[in-house]
N, C-alpha and C. Protein backbone atom coordinates (compact mmCIF):
# COMPACT_ATOMS: atom_id res chain seq x y z
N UNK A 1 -53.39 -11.67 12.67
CA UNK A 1 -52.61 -12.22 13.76
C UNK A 1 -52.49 -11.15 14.84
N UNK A 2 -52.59 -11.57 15.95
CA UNK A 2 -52.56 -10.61 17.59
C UNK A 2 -51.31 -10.73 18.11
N UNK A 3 -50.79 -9.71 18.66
CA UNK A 3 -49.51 -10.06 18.97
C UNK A 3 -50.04 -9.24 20.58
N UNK A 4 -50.05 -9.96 21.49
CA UNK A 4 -49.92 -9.29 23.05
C UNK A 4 -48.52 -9.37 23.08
N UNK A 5 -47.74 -8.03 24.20
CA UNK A 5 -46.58 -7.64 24.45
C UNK A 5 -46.89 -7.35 25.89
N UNK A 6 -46.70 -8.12 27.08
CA UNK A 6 -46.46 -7.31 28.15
C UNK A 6 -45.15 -6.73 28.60
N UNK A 7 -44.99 -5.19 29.45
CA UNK A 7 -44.50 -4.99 29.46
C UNK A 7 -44.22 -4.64 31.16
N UNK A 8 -43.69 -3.43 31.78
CA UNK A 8 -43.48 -3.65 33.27
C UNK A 8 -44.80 -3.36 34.12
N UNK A 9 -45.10 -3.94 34.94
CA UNK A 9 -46.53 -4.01 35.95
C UNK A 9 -47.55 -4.62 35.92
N UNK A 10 -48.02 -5.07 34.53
CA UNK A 10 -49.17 -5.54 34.30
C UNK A 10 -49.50 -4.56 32.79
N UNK A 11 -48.66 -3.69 32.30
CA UNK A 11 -49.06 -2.91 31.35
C UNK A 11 -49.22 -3.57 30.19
N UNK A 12 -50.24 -3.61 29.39
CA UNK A 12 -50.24 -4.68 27.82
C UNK A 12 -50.55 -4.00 27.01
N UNK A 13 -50.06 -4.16 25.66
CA UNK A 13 -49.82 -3.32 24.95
C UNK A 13 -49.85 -4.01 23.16
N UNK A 14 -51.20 -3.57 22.92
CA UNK A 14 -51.67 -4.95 21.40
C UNK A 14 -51.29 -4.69 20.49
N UNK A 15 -50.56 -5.33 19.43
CA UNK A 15 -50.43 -4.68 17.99
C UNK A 15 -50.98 -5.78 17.31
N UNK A 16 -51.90 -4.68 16.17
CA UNK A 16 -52.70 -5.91 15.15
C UNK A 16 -51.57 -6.10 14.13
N UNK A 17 -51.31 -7.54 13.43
CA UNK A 17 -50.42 -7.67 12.16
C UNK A 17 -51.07 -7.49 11.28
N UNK A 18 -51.06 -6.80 9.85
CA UNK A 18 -52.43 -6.86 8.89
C UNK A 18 -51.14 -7.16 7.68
N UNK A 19 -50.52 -7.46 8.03
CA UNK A 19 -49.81 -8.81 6.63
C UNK A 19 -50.51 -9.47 6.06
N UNK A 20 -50.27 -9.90 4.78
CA UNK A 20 -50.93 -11.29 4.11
C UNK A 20 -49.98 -12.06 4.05
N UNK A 21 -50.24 -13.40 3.25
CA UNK A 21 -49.47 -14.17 3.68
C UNK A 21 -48.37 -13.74 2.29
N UNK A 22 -49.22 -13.86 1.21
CA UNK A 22 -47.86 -13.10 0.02
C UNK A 22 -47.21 -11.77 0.46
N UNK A 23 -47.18 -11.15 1.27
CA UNK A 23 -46.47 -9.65 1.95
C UNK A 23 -45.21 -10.42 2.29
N UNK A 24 -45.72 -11.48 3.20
CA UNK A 24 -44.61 -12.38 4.01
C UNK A 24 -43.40 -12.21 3.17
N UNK A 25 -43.83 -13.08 2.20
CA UNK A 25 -43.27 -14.48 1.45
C UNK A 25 -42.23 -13.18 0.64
N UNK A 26 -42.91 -12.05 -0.17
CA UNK A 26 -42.26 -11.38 -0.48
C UNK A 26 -41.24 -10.45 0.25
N UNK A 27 -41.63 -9.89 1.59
CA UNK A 27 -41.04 -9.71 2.78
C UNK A 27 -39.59 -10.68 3.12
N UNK A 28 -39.78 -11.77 2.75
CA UNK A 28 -38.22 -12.99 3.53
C UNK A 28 -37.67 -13.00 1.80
N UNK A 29 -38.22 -13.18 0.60
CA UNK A 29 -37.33 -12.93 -0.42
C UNK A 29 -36.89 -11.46 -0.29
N UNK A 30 -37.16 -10.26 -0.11
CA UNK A 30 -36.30 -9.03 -0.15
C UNK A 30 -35.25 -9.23 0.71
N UNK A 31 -35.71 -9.41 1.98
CA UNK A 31 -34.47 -9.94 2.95
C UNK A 31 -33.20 -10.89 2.59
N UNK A 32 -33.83 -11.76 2.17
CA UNK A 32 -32.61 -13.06 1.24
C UNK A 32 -31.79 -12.31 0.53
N UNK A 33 -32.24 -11.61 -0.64
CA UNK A 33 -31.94 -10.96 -1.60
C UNK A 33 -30.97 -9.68 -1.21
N UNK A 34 -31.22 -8.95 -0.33
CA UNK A 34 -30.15 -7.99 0.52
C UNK A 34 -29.50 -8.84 0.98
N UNK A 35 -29.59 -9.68 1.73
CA UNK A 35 -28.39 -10.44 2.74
C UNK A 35 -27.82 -11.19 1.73
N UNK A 36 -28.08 -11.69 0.13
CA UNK A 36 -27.09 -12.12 -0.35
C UNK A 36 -26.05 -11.27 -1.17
N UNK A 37 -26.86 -10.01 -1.39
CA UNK A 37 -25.84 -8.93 -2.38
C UNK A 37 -25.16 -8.43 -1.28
N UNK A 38 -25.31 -8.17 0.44
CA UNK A 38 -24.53 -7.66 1.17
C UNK A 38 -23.23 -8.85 1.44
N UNK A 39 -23.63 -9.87 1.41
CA UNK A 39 -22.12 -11.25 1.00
C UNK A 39 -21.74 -11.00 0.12
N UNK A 40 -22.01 -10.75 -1.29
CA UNK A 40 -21.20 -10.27 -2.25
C UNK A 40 -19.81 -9.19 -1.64
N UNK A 41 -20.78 -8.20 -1.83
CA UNK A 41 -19.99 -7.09 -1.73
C UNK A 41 -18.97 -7.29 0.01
N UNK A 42 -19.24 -7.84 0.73
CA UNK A 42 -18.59 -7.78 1.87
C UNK A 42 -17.39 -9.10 2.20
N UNK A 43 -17.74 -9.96 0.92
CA UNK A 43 -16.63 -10.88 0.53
C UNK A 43 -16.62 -10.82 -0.67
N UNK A 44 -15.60 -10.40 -1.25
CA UNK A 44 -15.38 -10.47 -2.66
C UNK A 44 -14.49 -11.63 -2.90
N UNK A 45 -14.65 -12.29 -4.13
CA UNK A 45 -13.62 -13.48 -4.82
C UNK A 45 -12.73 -12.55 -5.44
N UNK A 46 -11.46 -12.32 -4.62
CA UNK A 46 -9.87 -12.28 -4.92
C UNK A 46 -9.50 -13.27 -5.39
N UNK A 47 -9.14 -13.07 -6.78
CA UNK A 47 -7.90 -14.25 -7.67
C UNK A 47 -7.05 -13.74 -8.09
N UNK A 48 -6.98 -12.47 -8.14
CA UNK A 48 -5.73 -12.01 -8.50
C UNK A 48 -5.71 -10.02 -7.96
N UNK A 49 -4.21 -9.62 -8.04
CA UNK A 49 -4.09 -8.06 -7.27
C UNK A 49 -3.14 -7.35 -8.00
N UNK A 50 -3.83 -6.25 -8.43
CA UNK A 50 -2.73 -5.40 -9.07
C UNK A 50 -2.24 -4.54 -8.36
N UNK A 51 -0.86 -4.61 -8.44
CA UNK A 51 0.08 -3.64 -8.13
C UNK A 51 0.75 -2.58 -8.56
N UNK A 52 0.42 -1.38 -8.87
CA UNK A 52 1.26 -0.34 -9.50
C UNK A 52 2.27 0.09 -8.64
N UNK A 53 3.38 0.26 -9.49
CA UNK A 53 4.24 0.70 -8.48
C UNK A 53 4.45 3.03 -9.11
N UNK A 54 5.03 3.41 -8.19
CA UNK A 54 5.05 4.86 -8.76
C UNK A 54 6.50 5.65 -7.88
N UNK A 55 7.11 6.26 -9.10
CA UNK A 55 8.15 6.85 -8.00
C UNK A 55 8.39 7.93 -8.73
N UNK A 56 7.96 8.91 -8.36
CA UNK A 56 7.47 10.24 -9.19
C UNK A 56 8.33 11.32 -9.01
N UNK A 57 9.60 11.14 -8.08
CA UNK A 57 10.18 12.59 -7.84
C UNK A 57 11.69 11.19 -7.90
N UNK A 58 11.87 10.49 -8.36
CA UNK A 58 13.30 10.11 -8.35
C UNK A 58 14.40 10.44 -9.88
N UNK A 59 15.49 10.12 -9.32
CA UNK A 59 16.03 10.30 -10.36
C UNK A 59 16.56 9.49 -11.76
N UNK A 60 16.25 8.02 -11.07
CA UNK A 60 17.00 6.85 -11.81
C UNK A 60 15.63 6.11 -11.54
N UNK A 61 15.73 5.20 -11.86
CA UNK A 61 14.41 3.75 -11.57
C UNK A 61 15.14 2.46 -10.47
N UNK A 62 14.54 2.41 -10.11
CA UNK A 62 15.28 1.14 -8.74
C UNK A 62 14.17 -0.05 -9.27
N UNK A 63 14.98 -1.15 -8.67
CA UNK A 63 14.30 -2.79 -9.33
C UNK A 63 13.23 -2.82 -7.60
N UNK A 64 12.61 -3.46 -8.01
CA UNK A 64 11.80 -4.28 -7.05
C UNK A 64 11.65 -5.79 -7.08
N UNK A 65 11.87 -6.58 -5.78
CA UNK A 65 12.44 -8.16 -6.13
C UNK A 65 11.30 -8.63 -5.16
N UNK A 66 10.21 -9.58 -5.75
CA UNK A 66 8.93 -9.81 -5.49
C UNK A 66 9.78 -11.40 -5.39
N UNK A 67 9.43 -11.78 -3.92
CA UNK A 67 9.40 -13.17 -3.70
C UNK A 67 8.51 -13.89 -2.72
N UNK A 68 7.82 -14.86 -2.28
CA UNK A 68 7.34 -16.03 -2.22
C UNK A 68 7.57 -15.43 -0.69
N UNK A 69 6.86 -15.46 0.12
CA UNK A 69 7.23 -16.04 2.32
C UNK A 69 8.64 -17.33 1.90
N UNK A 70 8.51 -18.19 0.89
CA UNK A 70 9.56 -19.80 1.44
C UNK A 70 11.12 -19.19 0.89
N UNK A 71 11.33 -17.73 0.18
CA UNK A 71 12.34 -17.12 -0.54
C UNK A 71 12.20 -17.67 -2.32
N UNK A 72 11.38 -17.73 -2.27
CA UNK A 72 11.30 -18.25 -3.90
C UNK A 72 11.62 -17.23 -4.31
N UNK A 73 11.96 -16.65 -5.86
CA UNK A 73 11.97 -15.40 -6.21
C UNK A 73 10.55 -15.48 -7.39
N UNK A 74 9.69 -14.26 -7.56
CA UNK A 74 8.55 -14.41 -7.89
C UNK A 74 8.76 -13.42 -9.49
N UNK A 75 9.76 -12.66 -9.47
CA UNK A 75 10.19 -11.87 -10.29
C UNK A 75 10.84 -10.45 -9.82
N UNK A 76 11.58 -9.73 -10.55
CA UNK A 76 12.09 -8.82 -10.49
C UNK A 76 11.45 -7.68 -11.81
N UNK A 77 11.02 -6.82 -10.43
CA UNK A 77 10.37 -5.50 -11.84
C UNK A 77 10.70 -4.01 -11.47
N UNK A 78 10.87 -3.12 -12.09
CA UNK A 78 10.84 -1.68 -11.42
C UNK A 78 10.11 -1.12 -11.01
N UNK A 79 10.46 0.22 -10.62
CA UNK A 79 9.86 0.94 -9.64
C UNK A 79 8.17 1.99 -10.82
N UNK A 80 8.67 1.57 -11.66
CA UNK A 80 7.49 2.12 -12.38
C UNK A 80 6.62 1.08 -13.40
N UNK A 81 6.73 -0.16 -12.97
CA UNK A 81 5.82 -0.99 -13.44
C UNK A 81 4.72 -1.57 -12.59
N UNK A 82 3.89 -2.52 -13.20
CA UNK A 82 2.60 -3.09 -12.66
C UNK A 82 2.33 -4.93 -12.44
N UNK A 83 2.34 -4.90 -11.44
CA UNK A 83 2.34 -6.35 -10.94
C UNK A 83 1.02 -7.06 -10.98
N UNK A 84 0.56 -8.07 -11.28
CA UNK A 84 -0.24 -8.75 -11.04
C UNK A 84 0.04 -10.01 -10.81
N UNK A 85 -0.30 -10.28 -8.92
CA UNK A 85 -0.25 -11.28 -8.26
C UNK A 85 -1.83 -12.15 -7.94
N UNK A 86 -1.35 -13.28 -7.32
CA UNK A 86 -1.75 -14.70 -7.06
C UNK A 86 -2.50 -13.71 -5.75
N UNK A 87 -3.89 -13.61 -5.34
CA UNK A 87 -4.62 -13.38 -4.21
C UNK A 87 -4.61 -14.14 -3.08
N UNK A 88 -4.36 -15.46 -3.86
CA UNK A 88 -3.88 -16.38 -2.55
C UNK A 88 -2.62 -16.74 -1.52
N UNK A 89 -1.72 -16.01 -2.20
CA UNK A 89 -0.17 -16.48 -1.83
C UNK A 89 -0.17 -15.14 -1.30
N UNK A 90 1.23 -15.30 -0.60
CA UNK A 90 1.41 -13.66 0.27
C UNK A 90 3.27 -13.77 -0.46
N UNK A 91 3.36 -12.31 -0.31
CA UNK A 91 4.58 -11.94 -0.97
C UNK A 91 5.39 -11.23 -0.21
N UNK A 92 7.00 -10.98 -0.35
CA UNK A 92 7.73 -10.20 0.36
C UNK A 92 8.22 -9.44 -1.14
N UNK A 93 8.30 -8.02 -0.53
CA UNK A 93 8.85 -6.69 -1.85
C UNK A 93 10.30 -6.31 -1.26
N UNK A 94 11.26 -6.10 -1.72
CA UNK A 94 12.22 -5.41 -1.57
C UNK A 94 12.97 -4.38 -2.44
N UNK A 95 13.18 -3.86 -2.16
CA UNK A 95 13.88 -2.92 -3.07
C UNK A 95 15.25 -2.81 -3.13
N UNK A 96 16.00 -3.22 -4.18
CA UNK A 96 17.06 -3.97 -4.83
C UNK A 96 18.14 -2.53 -4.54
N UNK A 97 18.99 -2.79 -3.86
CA UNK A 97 20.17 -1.43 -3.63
C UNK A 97 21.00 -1.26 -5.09
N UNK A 98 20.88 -0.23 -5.57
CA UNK A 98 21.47 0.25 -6.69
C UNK A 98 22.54 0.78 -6.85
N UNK A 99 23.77 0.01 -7.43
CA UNK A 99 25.64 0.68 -7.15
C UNK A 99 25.67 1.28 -8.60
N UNK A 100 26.19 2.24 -8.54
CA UNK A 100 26.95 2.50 -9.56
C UNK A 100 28.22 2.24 -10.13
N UNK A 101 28.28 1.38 -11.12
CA UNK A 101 29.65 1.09 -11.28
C UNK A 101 30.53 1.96 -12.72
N UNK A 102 31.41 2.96 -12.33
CA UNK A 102 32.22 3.02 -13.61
C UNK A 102 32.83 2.28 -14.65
N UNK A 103 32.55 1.00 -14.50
CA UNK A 103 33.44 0.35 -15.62
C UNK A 103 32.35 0.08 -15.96
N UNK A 104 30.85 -0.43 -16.00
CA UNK A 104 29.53 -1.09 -16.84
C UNK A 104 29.27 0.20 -18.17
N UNK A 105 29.27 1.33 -17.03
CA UNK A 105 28.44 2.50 -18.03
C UNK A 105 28.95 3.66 -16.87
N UNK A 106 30.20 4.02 -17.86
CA UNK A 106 30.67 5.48 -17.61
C UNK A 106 29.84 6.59 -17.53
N UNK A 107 29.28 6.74 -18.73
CA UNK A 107 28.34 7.87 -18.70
C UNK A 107 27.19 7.74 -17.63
N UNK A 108 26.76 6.86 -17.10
CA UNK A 108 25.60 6.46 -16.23
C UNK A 108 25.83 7.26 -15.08
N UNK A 109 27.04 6.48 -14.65
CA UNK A 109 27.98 6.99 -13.46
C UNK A 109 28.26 7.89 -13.14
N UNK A 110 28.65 8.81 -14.24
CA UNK A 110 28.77 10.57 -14.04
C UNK A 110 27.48 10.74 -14.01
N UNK A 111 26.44 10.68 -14.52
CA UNK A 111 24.86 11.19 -14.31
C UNK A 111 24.67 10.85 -12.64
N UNK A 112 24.65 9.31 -12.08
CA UNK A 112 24.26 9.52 -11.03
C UNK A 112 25.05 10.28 -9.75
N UNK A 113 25.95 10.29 -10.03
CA UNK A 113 27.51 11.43 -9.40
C UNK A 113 26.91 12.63 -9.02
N UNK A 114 26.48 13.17 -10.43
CA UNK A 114 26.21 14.42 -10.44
C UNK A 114 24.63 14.52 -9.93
N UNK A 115 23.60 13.78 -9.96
CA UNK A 115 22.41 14.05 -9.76
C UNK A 115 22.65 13.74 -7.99
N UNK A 116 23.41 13.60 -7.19
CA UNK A 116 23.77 13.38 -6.31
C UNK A 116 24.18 14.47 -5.33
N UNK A 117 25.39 15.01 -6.54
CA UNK A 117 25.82 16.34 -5.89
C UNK A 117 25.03 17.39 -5.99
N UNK A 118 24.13 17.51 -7.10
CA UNK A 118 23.10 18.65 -7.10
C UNK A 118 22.00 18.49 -5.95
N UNK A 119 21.79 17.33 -5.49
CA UNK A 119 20.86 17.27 -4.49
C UNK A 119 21.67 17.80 -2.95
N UNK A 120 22.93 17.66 -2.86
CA UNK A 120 23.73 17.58 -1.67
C UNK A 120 24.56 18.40 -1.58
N UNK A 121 24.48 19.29 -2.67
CA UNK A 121 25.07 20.76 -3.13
C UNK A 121 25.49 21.84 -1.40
N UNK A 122 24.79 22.32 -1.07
CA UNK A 122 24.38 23.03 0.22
C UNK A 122 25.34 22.11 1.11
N UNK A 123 24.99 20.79 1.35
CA UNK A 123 25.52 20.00 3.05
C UNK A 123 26.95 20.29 2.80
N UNK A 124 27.72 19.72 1.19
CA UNK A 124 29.20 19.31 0.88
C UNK A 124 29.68 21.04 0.96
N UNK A 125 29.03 22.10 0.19
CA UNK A 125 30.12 23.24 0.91
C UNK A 125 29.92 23.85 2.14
N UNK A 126 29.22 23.56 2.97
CA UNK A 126 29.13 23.96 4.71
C UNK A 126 30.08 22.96 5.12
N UNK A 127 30.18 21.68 4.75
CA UNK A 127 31.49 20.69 5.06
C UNK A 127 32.23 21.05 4.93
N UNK A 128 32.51 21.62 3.93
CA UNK A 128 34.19 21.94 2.97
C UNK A 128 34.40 23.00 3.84
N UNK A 129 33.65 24.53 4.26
CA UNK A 129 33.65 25.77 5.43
C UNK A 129 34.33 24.96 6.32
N UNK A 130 33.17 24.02 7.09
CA UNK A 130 33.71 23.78 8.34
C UNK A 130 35.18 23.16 8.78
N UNK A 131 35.66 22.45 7.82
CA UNK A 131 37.10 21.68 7.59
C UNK A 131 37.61 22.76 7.82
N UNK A 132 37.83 23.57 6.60
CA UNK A 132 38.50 24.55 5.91
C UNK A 132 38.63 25.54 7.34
N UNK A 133 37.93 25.67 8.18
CA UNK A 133 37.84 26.69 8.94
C UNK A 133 38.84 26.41 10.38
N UNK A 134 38.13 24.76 10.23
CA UNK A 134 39.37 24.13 11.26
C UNK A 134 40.55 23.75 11.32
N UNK A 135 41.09 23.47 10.05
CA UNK A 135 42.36 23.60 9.48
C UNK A 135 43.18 25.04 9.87
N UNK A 136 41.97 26.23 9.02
CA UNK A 136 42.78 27.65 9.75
C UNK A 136 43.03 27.76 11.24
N UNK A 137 41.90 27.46 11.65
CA UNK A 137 42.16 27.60 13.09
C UNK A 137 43.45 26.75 14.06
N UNK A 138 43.90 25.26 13.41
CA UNK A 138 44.95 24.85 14.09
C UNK A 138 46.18 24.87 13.84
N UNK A 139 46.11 25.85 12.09
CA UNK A 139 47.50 26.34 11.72
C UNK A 139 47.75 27.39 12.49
N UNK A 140 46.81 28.47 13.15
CA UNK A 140 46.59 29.78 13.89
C UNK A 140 47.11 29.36 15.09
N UNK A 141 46.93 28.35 15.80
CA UNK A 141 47.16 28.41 16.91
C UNK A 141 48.52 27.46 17.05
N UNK A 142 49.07 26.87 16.32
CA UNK A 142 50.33 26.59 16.36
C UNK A 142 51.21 26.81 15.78
């Protein structure tokens, strides 16, 4: 097969094809064959999504409350477990505010108290200075 190409002026420019016709044939199956593994991989079938959750420097575990876009509730899990959702549905995550109560679990309560104050150690006695300092100062001056 001849392929003429003109190009600007009158310039022509020949290329011989020396294909056969099985080159072709095998030629448009390689092609098929890439363009269908590149659909694979460039759409994948999602049916389902795992979720790990990780909270690696806390002190307690906090809930996570997995519900529905319509407010359905989808379940409630912590902060160090693994979800596996619906690929099709879309979800809202929240993270469940955690009280401490003294009357459920005393001992709990002093743990989170204290894992509290050890973190906040430093701010509460520059507080306690600064009071303390202004107190002297308006007994001083009156």
């Amino acid at each position: 097969m001849r392929n003429v190409i003109k190009l600007f002026q009158g310039t022509v420019v020949t290329h011989e094809d020396n294909l056969t016709r099985r080159d072709r044939i095998l030629l448009a199956v390689a092609v098929v064959l890439l363009l269908g593994l590149s659909f694979i991989v460039v759409f994948p079938n999602v049916n389902a999504q795992t979720i790990t959750f990780a909270n690696p420097g806390a002190y307690s575990q906090r809930d996570i409350a997995v519900s529905y876009l319509n407010g359905t509730m989808a379940g409630l899990y912590n902060d160090t477990s693994t979800i596996i959702t619906d690929g099709n549905s879309s979800y809202i995550f929240t993270l469940v505010p955690k009280g401490a109560n003294p009357m459920d679990d005393f001992s709990q309560w002093i743990n989170d108290q204290m894992t509290w104050a050890r973190t906040n150690a430093s701010a509460v006695i520059i507080f306690i200075i600064l009071i303390g300092g202004a107190i002297a100062l308006v007994r001083k001056v009156t």
